[in-house]
N, C-alpha and C. Protein backbone atom coordinates (compact mmCIF):
# COMPACT_ATOMS: atom_id res chain seq x y z
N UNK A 1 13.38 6.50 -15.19
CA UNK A 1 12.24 7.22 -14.67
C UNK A 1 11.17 6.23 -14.20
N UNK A 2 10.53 6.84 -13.07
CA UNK A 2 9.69 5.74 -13.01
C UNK A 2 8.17 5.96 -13.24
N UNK A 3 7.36 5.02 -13.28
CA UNK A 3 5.94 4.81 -14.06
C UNK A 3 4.99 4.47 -12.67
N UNK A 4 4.40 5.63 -12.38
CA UNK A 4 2.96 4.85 -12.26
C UNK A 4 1.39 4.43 -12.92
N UNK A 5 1.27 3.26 -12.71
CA UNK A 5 0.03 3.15 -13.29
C UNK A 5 -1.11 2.35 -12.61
N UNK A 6 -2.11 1.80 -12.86
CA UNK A 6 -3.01 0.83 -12.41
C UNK A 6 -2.37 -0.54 -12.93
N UNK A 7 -2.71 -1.46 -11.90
CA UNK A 7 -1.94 -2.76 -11.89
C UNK A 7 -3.09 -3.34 -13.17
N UNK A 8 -2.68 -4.22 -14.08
CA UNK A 8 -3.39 -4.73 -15.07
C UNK A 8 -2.90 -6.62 -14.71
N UNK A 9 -4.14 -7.88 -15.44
CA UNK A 9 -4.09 -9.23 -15.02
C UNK A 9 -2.48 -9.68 -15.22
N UNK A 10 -2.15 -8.69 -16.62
CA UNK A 10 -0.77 -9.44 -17.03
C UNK A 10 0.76 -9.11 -16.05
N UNK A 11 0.32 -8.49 -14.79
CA UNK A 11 1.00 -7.79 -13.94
C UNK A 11 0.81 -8.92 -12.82
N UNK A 12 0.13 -9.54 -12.48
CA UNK A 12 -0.19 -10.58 -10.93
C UNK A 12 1.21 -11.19 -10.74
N UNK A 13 1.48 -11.79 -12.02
CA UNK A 13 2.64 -13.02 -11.48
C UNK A 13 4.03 -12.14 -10.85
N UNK A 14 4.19 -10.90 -11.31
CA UNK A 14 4.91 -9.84 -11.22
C UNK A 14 4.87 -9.44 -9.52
N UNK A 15 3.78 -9.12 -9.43
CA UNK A 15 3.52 -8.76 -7.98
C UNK A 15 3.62 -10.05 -6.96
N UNK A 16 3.11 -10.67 -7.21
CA UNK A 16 3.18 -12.08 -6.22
C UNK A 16 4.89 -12.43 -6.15
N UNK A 17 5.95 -11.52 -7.28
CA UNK A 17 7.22 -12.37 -6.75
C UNK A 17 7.93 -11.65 -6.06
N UNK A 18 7.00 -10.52 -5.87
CA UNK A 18 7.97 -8.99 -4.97
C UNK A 18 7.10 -9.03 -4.02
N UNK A 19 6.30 -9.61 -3.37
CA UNK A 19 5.72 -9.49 -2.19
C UNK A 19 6.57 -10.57 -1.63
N UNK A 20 6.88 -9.51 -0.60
CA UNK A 20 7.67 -10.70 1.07
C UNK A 20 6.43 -11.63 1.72
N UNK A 21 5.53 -11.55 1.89
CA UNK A 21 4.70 -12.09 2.48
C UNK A 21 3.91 -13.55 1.97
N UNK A 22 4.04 -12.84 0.51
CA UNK A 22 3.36 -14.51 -0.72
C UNK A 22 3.13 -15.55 -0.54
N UNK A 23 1.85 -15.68 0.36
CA UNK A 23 0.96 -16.60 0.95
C UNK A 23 0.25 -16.95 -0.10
N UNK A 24 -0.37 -18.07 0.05
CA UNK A 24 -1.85 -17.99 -1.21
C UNK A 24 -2.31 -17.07 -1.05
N UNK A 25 -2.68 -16.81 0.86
CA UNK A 25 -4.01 -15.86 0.58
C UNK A 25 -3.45 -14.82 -0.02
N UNK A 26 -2.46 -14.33 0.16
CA UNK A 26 -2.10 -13.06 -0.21
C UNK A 26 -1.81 -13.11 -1.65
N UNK A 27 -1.39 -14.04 -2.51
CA UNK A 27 -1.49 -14.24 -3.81
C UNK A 27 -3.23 -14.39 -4.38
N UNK A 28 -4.21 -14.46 -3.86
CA UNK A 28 -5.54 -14.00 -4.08
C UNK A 28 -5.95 -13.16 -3.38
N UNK A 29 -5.65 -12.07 -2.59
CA UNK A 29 -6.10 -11.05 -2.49
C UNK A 29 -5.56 -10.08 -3.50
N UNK A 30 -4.04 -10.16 -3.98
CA UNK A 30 -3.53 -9.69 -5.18
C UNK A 30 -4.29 -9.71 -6.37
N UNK A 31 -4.58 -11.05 -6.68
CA UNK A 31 -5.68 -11.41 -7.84
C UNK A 31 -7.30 -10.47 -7.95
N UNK A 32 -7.57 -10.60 -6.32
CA UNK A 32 -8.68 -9.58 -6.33
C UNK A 32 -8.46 -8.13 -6.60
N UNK A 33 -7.62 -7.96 -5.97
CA UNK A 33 -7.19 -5.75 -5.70
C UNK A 33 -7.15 -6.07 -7.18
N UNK A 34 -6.41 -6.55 -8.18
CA UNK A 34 -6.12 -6.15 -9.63
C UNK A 34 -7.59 -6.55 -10.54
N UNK A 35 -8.03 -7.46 -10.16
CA UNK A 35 -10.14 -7.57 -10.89
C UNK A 35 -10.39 -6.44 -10.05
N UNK A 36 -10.56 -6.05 -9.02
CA UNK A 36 -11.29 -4.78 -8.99
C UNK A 36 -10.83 -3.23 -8.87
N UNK A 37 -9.50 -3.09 -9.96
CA UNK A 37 -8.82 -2.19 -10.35
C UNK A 37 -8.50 -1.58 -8.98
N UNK A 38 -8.26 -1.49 -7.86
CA UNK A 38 -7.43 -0.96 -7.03
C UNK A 38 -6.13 -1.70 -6.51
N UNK A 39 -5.62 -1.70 -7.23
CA UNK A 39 -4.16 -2.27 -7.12
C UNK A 39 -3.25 -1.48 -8.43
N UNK A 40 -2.27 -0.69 -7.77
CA UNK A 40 -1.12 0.02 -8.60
C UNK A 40 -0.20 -0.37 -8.30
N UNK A 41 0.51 0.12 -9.29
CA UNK A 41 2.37 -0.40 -9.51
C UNK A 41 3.37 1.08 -10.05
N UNK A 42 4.70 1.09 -9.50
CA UNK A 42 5.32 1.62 -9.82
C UNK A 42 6.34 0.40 -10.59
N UNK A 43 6.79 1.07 -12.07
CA UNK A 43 7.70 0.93 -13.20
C UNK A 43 8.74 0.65 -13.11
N UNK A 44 9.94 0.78 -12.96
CA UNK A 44 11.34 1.52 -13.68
C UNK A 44 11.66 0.51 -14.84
N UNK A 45 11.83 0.95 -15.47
CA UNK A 45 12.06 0.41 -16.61
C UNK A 45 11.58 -0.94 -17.36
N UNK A 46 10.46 -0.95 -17.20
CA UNK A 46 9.74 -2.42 -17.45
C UNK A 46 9.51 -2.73 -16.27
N UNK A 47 10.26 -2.93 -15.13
CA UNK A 47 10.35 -3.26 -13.93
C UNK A 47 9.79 -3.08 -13.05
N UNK A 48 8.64 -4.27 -12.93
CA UNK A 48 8.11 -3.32 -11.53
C UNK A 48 8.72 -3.71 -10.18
N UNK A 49 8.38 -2.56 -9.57
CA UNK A 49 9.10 -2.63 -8.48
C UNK A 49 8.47 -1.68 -6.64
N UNK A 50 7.06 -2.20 -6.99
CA UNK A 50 6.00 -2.01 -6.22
C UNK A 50 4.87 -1.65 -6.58
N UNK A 51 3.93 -1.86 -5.65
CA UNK A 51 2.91 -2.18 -5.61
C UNK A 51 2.06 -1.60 -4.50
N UNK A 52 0.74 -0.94 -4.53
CA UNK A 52 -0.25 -0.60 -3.15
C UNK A 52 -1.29 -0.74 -3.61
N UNK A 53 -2.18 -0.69 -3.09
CA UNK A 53 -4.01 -1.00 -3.39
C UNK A 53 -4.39 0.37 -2.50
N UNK A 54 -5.49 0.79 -3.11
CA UNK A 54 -5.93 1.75 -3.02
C UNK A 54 -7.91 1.94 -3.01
N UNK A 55 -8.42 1.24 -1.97
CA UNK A 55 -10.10 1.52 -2.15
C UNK A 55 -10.95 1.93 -1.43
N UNK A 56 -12.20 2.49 -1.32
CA UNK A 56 -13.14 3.45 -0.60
C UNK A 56 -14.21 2.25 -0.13
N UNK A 57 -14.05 1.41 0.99
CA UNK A 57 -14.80 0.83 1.32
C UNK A 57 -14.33 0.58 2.94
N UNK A 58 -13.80 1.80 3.64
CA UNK A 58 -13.38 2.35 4.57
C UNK A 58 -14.19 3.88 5.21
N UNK A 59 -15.43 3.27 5.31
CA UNK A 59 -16.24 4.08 5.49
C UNK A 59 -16.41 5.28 4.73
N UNK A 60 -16.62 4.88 3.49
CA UNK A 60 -16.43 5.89 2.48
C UNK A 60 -15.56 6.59 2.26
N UNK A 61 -14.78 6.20 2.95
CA UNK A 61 -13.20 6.88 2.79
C UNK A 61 -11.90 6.01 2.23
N UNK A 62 -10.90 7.04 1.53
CA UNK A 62 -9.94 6.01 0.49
C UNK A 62 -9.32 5.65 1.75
N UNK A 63 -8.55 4.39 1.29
CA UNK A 63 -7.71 3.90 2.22
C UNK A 63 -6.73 2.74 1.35
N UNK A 64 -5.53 2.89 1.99
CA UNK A 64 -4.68 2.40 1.66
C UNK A 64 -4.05 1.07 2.08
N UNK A 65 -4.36 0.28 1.78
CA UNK A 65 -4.84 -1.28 2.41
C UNK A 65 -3.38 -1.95 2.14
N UNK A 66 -2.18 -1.78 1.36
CA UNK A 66 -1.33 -2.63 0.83
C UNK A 66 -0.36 -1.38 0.31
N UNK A 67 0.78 -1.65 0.90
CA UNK A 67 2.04 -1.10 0.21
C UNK A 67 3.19 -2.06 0.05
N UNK A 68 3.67 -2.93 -0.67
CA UNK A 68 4.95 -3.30 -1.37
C UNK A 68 5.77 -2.99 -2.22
N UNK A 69 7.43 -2.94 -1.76
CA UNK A 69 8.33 -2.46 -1.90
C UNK A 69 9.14 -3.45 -2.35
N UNK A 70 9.85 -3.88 -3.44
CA UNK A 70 10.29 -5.34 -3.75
C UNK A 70 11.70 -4.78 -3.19
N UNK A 71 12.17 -5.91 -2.04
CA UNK A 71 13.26 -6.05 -1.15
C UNK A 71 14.95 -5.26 -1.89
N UNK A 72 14.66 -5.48 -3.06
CA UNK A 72 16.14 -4.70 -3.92
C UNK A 72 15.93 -3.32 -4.15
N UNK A 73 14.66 -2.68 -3.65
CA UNK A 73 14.01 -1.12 -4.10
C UNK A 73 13.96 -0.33 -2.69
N UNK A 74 14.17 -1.29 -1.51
CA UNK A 74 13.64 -0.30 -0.62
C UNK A 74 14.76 0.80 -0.51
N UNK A 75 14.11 1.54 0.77
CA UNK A 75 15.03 2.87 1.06
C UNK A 75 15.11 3.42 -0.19
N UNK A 76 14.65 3.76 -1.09
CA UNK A 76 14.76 4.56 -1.93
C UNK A 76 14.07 5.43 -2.54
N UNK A 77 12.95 5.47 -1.26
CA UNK A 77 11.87 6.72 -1.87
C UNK A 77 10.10 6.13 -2.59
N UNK A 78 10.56 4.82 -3.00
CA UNK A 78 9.53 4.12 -3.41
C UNK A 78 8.63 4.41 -2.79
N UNK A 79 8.54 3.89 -1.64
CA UNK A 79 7.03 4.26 -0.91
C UNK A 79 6.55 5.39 -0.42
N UNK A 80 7.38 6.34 -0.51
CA UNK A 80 7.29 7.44 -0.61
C UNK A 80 6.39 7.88 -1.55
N UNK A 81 7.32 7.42 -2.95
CA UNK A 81 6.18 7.98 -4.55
C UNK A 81 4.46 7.39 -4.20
N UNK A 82 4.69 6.21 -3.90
CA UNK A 82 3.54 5.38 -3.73
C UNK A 82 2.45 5.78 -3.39
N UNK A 83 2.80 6.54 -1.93
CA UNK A 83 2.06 7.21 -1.01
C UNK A 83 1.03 8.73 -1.64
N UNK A 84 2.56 9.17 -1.91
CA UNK A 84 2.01 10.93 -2.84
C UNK A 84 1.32 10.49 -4.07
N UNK A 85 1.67 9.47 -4.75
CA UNK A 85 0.60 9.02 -6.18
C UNK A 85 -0.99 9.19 -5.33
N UNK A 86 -1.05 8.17 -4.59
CA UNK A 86 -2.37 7.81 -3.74
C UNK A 86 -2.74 8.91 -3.12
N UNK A 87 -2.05 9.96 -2.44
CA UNK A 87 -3.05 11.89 -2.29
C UNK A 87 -3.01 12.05 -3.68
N UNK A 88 -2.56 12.04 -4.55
CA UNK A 88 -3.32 12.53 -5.62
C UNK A 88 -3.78 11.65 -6.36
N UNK A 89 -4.23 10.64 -6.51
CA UNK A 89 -5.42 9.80 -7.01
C UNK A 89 -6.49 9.65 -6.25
N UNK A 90 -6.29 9.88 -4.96
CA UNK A 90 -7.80 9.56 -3.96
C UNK A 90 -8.83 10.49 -4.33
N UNK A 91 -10.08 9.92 -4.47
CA UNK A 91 -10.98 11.12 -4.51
C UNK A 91 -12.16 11.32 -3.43
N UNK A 92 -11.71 10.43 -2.68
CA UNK A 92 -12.31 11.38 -1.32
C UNK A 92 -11.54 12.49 -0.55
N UNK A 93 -12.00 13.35 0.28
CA UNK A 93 -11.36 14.31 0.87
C UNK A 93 -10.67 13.57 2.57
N UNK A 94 -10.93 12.59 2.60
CA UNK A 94 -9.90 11.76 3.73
C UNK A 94 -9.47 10.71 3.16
N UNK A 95 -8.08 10.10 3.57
CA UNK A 95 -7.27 9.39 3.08
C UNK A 95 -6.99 8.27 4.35
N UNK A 96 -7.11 7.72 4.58
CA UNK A 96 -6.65 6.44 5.83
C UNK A 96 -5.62 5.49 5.33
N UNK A 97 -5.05 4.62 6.19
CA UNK A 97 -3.88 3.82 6.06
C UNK A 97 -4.12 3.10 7.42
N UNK A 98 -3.30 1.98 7.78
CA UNK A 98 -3.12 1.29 8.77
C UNK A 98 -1.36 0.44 9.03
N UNK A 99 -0.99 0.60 9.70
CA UNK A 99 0.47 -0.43 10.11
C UNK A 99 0.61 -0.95 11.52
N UNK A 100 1.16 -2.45 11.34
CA UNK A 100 1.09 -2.48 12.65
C UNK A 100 2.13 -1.56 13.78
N UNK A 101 1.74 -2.16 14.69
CA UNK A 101 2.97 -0.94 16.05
C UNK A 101 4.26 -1.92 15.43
N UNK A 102 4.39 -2.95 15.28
CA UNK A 102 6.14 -3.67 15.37
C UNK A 102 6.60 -2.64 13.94
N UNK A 103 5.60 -1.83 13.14
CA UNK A 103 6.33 -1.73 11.49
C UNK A 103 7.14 0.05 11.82
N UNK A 104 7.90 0.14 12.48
CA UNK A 104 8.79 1.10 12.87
C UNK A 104 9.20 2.48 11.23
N UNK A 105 9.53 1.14 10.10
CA UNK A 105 9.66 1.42 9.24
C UNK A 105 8.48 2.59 8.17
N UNK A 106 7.45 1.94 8.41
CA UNK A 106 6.09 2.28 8.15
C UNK A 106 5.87 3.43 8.46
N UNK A 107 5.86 3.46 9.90
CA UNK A 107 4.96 4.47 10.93
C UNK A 107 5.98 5.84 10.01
N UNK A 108 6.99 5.89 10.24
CA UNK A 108 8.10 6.95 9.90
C UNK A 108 7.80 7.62 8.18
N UNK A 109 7.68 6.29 7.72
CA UNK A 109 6.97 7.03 6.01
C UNK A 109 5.85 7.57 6.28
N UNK A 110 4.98 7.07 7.05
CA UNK A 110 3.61 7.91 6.96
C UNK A 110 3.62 8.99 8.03
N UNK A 111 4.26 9.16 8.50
CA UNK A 111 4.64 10.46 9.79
C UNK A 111 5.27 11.83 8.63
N UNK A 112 6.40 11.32 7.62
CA UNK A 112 7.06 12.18 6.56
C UNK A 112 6.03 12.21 5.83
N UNK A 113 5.09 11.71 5.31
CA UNK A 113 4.06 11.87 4.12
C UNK A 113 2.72 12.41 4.92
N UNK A 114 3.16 13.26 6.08
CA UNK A 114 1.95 14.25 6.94
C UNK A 114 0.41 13.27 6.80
N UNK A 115 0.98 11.72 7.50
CA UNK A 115 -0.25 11.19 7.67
C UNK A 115 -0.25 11.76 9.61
N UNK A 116 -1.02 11.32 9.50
CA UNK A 116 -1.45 11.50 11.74
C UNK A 116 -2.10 10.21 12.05
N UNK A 117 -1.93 9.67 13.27
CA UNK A 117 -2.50 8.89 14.41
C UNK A 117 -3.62 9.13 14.31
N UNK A 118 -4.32 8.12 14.09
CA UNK A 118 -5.81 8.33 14.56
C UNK A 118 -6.63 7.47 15.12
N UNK A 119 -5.80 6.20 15.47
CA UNK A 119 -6.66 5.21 16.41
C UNK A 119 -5.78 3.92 16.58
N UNK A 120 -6.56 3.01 16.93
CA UNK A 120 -5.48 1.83 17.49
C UNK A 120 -6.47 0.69 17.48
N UNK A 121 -6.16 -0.59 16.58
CA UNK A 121 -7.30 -1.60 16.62
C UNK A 121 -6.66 -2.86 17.22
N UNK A 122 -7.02 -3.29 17.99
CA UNK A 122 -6.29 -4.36 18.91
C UNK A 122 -6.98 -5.73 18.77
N UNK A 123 -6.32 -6.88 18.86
CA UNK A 123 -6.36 -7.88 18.22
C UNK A 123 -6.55 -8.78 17.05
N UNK A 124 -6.14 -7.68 15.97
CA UNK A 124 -6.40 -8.11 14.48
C UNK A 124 -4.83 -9.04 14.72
N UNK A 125 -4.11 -8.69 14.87
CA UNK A 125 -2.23 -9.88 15.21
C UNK A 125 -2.05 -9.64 16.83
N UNK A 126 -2.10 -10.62 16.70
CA UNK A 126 -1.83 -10.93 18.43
C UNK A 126 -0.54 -10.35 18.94
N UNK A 127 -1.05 -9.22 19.83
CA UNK A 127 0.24 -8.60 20.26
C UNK A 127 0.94 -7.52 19.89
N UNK A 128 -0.06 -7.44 18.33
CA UNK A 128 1.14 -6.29 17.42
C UNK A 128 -0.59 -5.46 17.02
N UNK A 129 -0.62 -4.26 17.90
CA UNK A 129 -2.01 -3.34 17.67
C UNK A 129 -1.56 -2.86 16.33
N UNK A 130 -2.90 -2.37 15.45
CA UNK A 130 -2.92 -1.85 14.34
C UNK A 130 -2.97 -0.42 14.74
N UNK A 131 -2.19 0.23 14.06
CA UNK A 131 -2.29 1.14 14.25
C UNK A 131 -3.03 2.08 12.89
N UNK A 132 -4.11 3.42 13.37
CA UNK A 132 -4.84 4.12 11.78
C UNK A 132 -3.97 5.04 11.56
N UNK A 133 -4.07 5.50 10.45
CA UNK A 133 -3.32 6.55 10.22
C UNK A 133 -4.17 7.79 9.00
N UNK A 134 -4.36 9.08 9.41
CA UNK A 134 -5.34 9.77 8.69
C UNK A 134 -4.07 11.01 7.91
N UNK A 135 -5.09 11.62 6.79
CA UNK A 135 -4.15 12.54 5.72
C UNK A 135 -5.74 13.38 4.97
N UNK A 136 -5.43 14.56 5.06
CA UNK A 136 -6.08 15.03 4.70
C UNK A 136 -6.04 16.00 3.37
């Protein structure tokens, strides 16, 4: 079964080895989302086996800044749970997200998890527009 909870300090080294991306920076922005308690994890069995951040400094609106899926978990619904945990933990009445246009993968979870299009931010990655994504 699996566990969600809020990511806690003794959880970082955990997350930093299931992120594909595990840059420094991104190994201290990890460090931050978990000091300022918006960073969760899903369980299975001791195991974690993802991770999203979750905070309201998106124009007062929640937003969903980080979803990881550790590479042996995907396709399996994970980010799926991830997503539906985060509508029901948000406590604002709008929910935002962002992916870029190349994340094919992405766009399709948040299209099934009745997010919508809602804008397009261009030149945050050269070439690859951000795309918003709203849930109400």
């Amino acid at each position: 079964m699996d566990y969600f909870r809020l990511a806690t300090p003794q959880d970082i080294e955990a997350l930093k080895h299931i992120d594909s991306v595990a840059t420094a920076e991104r190994a201290q922005n990890i460090q931050q989302w978990v000091n300022e308690k918006n960073c969760y994890l899903i369980e299975r069995q001791s195991q974690i086996i993802a991770y999203g951040v979750l905070h309201y400094r998106f124009f007062g609106c929640g937003f969903i800044e980080m979803l990881m899926v550790d590479s042996e978990f995907r396709r399996q619904g994970i980010g799926s749970q991830l997503i539906e945990q985060f509508k029901l933990t948000c406590v604002t009445p709008k929910l935002f997200t962002s992916t870029n246009q190349s994340n094919v993968s992405m766009q399709r979870l948040l299209a099934n998890a009745q997010f919508i299009p809602s804008g397009i931010i261009e030149n945050l990655d050269e070439g690859d527009p951000e795309l918003i994504y709203f849930c109400r």
